[in-house]
PDB file of N, CA and C in Angstrom:
ATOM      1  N   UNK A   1       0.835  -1.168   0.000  1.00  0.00           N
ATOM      2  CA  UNK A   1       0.000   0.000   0.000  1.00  0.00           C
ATOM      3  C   UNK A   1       0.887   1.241   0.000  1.00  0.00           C
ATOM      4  N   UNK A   2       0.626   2.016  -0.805  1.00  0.00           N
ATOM      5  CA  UNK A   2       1.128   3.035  -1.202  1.00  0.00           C
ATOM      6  C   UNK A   2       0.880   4.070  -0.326  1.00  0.00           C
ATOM      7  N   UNK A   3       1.472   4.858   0.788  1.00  0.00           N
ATOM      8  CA  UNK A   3       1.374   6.382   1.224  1.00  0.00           C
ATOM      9  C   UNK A   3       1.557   7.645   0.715  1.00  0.00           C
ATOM     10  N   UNK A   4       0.492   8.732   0.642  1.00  0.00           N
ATOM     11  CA  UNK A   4       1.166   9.955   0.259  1.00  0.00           C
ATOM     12  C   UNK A   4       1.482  10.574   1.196  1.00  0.00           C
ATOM     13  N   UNK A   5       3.203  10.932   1.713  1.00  0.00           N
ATOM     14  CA  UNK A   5       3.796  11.366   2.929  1.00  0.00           C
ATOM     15  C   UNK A   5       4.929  11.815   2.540  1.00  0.00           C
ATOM     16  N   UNK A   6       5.300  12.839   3.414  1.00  0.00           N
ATOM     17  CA  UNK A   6       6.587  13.475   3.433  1.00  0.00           C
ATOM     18  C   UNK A   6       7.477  13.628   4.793  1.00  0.00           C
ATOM     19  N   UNK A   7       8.100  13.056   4.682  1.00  0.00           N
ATOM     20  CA  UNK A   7       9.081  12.816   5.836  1.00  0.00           C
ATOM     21  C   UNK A   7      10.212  13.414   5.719  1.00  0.00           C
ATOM     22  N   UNK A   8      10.909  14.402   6.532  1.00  0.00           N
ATOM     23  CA  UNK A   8      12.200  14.757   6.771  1.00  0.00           C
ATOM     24  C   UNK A   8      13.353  14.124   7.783  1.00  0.00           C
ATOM     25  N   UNK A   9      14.336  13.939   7.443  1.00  0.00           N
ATOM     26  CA  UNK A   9      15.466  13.386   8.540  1.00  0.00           C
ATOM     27  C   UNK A   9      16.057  14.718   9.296  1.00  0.00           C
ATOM     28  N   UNK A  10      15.697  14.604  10.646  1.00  0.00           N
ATOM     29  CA  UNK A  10      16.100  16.056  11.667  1.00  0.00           C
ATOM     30  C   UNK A  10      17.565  16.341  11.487  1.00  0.00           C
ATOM     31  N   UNK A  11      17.665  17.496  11.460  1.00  0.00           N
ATOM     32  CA  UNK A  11      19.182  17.710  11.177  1.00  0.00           C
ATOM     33  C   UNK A  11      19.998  17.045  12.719  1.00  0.00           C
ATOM     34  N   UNK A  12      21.355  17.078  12.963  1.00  0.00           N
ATOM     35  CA  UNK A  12      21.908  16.399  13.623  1.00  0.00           C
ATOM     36  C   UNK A  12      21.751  17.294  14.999  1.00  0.00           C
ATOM     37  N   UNK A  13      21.713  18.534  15.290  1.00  0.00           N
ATOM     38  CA  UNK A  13      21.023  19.611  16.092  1.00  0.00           C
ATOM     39  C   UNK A  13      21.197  19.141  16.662  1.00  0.00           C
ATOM     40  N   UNK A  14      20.759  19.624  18.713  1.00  0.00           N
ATOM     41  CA  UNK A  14      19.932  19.569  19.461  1.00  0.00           C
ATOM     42  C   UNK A  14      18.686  19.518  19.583  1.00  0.00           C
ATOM     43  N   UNK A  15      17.709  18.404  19.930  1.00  0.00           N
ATOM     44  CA  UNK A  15      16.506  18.994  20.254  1.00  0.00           C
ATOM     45  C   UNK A  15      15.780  19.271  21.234  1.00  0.00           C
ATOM     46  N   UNK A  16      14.960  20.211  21.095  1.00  0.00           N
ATOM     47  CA  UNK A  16      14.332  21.209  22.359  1.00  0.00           C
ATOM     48  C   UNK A  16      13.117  19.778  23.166  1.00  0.00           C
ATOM     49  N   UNK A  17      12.629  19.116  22.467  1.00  0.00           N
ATOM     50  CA  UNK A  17      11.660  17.847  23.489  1.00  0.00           C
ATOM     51  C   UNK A  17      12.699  16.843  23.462  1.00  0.00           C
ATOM     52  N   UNK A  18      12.190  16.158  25.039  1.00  0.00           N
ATOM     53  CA  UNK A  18      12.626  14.995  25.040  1.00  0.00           C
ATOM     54  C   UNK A  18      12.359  14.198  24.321  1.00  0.00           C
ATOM     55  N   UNK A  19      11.571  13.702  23.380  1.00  0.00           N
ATOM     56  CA  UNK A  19      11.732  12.699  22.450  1.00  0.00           C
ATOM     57  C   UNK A  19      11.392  13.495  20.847  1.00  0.00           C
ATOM     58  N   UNK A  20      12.574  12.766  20.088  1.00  0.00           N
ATOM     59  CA  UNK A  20      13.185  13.393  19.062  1.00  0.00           C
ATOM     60  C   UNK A  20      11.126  13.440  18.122  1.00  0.00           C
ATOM     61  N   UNK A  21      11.495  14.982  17.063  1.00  0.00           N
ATOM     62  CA  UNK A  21      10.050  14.808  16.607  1.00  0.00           C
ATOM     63  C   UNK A  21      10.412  14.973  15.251  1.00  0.00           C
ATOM     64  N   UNK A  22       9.951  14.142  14.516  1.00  0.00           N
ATOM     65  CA  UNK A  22      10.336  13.894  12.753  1.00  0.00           C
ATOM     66  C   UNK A  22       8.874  15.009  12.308  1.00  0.00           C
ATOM     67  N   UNK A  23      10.057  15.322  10.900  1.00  0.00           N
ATOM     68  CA  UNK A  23       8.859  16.735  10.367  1.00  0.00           C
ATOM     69  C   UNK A  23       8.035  15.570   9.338  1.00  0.00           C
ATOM     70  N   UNK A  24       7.411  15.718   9.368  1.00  0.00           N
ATOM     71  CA  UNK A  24       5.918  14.909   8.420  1.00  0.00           C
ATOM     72  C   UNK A  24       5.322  15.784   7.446  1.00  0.00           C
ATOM     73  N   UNK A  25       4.964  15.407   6.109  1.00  0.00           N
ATOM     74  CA  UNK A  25       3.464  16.128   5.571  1.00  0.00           C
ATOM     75  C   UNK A  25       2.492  14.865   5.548  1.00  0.00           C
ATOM     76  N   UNK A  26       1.368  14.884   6.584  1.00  0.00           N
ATOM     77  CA  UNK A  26       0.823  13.473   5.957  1.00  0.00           C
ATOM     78  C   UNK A  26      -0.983  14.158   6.177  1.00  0.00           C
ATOM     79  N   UNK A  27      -1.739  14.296   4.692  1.00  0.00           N
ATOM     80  CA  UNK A  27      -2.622  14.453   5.034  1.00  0.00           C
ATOM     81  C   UNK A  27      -3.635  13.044   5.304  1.00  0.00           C
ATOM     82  N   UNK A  28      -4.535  13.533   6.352  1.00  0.00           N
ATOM     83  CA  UNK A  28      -5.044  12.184   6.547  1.00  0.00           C
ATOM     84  C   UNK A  28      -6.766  12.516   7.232  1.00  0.00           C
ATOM     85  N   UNK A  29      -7.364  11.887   7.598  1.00  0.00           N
ATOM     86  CA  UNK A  29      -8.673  12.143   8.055  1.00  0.00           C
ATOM     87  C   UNK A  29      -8.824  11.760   9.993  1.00  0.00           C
ATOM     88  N   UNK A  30      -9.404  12.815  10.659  1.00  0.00           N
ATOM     89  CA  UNK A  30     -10.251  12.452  11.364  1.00  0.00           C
ATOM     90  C   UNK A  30     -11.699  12.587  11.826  1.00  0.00           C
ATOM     91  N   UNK A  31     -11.796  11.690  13.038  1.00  0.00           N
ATOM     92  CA  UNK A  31     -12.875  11.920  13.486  1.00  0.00           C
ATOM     93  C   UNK A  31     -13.285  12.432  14.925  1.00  0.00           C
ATOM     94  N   UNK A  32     -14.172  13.453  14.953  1.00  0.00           N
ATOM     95  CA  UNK A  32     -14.086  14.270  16.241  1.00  0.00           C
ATOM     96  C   UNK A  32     -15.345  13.616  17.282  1.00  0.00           C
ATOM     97  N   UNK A  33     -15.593  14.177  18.300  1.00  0.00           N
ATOM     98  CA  UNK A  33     -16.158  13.017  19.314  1.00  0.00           C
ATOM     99  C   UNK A  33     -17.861  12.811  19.173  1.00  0.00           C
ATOM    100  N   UNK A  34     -18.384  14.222  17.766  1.00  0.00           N
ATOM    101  CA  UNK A  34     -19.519  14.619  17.590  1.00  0.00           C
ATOM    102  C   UNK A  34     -19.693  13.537  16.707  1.00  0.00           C
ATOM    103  N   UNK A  35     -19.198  13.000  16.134  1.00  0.00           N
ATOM    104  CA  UNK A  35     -18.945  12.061  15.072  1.00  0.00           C
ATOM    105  C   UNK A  35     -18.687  12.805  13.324  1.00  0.00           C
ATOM    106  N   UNK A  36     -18.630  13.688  13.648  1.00  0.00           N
ATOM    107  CA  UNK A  36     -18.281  14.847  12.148  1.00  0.00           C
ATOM    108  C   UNK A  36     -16.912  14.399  11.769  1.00  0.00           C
ATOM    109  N   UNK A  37     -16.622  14.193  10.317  1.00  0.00           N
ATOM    110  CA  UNK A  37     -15.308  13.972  10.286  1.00  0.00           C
ATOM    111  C   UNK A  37     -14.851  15.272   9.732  1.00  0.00           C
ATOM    112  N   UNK A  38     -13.077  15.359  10.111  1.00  0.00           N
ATOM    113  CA  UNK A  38     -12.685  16.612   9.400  1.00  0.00           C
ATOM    114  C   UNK A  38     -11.267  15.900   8.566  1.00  0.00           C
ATOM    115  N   UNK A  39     -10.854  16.833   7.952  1.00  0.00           N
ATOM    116  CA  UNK A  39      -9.490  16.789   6.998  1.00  0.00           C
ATOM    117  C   UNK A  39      -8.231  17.080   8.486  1.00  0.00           C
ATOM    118  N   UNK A  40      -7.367  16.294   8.084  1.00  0.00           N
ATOM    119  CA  UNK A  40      -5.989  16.524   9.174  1.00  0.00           C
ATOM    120  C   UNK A  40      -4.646  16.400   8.123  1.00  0.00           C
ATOM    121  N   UNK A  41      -3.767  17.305   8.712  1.00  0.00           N
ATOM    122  CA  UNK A  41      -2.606  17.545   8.230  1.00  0.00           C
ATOM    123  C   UNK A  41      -1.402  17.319   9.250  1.00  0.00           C
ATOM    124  N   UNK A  42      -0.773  15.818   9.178  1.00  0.00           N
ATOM    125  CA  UNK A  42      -0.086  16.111  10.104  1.00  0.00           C
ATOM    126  C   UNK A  42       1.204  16.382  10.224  1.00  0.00           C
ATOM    127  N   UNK A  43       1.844  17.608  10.737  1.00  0.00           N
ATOM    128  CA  UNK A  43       3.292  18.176  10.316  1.00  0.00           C
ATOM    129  C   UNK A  43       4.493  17.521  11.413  1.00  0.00           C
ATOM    130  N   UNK A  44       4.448  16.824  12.162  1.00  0.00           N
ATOM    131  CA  UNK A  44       5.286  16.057  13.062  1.00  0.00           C
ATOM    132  C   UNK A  44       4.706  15.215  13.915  1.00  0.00           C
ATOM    133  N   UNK A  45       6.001  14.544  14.336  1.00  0.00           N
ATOM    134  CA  UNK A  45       5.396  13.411  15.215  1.00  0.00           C
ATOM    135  C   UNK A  45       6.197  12.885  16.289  1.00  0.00           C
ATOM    136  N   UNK A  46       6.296  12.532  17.390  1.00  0.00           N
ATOM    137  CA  UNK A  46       7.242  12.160  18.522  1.00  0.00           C
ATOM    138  C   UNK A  46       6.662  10.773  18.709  1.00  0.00           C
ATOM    139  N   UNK A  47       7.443   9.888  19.780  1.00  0.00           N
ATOM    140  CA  UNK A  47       6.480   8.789  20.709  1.00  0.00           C
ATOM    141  C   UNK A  47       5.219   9.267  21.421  1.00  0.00           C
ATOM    142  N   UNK A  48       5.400  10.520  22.129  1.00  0.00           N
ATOM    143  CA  UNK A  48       4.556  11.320  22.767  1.00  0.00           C
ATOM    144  C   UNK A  48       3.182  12.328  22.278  1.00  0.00           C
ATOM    145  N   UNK A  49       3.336  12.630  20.930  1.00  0.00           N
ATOM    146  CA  UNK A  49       2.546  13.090  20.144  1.00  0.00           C
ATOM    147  C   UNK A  49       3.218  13.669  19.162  1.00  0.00           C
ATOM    148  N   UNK A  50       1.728  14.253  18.686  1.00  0.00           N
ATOM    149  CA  UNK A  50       1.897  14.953  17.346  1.00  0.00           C
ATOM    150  C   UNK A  50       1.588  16.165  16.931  1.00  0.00           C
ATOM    151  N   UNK A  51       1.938  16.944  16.314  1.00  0.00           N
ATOM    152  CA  UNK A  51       0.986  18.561  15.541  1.00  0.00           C
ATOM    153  C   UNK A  51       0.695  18.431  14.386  1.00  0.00           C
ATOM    154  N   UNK A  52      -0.679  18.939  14.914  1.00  0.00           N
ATOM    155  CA  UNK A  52      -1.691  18.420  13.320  1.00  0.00           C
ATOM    156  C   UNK A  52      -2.892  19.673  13.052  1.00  0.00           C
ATOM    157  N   UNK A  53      -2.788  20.224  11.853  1.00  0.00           N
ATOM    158  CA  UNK A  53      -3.981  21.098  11.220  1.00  0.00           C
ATOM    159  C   UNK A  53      -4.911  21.104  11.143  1.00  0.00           C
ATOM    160  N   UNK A  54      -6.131  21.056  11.248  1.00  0.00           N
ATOM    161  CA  UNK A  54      -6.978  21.124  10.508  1.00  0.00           C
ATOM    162  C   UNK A  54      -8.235  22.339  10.186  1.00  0.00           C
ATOM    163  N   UNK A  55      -8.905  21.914   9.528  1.00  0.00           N
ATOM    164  CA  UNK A  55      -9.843  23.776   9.348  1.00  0.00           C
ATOM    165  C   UNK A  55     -10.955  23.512  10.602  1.00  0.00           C
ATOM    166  N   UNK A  56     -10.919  22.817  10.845  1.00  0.00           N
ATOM    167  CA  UNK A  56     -12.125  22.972  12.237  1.00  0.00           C
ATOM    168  C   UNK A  56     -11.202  23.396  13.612  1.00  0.00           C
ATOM    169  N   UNK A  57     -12.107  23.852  14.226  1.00  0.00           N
ATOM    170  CA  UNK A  57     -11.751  24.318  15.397  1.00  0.00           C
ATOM    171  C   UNK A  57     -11.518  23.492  16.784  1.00  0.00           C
ATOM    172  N   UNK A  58     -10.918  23.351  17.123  1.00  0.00           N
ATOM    173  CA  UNK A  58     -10.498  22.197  18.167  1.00  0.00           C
ATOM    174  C   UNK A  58     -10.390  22.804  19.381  1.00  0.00           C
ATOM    175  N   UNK A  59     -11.216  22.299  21.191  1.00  0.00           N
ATOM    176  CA  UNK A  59     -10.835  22.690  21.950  1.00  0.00           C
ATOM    177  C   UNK A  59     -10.085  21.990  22.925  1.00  0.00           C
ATOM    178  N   UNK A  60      -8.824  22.330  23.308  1.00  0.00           N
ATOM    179  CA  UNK A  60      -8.149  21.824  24.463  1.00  0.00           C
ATOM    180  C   UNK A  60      -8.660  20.828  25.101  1.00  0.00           C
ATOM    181  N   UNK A  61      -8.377  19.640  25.654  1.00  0.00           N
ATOM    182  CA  UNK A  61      -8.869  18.405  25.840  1.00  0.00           C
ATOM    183  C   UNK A  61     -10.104  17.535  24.900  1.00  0.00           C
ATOM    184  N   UNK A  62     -10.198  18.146  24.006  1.00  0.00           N
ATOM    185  CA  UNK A  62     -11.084  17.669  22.980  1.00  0.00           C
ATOM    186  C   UNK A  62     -10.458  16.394  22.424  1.00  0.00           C
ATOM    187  N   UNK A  63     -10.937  15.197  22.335  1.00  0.00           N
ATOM    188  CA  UNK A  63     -10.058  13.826  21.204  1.00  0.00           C
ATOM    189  C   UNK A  63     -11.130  13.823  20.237  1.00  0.00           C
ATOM    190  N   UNK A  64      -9.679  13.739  19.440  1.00  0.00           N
ATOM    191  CA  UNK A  64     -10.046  13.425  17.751  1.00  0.00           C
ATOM    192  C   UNK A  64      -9.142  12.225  17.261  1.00  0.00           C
ATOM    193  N   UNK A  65      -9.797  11.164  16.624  1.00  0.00           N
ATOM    194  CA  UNK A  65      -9.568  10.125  15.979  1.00  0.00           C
ATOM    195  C   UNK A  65      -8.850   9.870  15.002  1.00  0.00           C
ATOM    196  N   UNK A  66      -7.596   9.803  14.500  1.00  0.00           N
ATOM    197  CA  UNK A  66      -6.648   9.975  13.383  1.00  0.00           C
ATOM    198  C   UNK A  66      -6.863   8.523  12.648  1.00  0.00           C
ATOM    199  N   UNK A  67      -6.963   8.687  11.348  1.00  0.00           N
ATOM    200  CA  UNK A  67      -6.271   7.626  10.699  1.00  0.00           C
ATOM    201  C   UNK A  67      -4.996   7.454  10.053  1.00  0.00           C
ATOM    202  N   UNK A  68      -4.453   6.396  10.825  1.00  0.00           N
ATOM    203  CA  UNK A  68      -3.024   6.795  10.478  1.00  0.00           C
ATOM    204  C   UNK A  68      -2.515   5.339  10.058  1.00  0.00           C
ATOM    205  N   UNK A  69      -1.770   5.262   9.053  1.00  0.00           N
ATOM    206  CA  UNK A  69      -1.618   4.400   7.903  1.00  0.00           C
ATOM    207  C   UNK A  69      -0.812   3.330   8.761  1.00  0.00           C
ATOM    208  N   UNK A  70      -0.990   2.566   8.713  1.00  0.00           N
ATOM    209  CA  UNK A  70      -0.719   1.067   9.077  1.00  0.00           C
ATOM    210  C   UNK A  70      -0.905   0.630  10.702  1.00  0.00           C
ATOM    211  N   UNK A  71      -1.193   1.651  10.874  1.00  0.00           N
ATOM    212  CA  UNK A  71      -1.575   2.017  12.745  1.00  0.00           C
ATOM    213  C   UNK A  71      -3.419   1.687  12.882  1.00  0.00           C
ATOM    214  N   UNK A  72      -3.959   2.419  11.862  1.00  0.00           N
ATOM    215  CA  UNK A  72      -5.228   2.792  12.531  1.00  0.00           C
ATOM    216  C   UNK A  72      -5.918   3.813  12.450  1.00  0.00           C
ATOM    217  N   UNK A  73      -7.069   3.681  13.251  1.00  0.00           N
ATOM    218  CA  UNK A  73      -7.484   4.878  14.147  1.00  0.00           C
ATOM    219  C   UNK A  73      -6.614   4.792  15.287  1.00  0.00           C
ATOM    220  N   UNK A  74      -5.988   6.128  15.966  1.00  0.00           N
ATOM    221  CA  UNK A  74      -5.840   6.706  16.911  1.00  0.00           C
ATOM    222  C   UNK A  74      -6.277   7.850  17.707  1.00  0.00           C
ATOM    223  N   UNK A  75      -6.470   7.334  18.672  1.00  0.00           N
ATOM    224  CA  UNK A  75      -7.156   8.725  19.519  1.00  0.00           C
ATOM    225  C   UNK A  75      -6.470   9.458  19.861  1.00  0.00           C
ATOM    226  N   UNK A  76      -6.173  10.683  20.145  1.00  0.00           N
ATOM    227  CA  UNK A  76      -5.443  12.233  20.401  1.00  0.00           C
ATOM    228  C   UNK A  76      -5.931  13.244  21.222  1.00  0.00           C
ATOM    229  N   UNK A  77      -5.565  13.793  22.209  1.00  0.00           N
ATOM    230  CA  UNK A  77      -5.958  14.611  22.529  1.00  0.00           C
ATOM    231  C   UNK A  77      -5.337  16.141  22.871  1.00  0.00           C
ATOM    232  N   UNK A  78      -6.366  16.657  22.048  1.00  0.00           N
ATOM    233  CA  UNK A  78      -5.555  18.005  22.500  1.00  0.00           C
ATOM    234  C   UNK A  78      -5.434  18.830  23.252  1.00  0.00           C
ATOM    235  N   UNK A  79      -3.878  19.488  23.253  1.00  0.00           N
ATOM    236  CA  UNK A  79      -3.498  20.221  24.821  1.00  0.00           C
ATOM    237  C   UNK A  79      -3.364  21.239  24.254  1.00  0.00           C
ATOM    238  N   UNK A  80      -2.867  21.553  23.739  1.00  0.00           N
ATOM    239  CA  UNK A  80      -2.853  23.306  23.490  1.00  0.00           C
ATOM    240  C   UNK A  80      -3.390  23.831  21.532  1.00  0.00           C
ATOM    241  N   UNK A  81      -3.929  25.013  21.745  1.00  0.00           N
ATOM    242  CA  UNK A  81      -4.113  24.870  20.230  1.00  0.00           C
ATOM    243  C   UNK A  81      -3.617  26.612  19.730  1.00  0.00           C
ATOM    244  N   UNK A  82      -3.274  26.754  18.164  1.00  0.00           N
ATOM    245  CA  UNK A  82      -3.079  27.818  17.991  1.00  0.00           C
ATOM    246  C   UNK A  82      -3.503  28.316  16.663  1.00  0.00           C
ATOM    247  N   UNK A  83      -4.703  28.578  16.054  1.00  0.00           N
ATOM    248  CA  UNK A  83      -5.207  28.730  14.820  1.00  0.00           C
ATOM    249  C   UNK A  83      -5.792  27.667  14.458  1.00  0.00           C
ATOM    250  N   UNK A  84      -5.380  27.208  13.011  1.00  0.00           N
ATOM    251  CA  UNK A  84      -5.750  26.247  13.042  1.00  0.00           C
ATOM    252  C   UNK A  84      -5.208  24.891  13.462  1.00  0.00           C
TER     253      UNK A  84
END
């Protein structure tokens, strides 16, 4: 199965989180707890989480359902938000 994704290798740097976070383009779909689905964009990823776009509005402890390619659905929740 074929992915459309973009993955970067972190430069050799320091990084600012404890667990290293790879830059991603992966658009993908979720689902929010209303059962509405929205479009997701997700631009990185750690063991610990991820930052992800989308045009709906998301509030702080809100979970949304990712589909994420060979994983699943995953549930997420969000802690802080800034636009979109």
């Amino acid at each position: 199965m074929a992915i459309a994704a973009h993955l970067d290798q972190p430069p050799g740097a320091a990084v600012k989180s404890r667990h290293m976070r790879r830059k991603l383009w992966l658009p993908t779909r979720g689902a929010l707890a209303s059962g509405r689905t929205t479009d997701v964009l997700i631009h990185n990823f750690s063991a610990t989480g991820l930052l992800l776009e989308s045009p709906d509005q998301l509030a702080v402890g809100e979970k949304i359902e990712i589909d994420l390619p060979h994983a699943g659905a995953t549930v997420a929740t969000v802690i802080w938000t800034s636009g979109q």
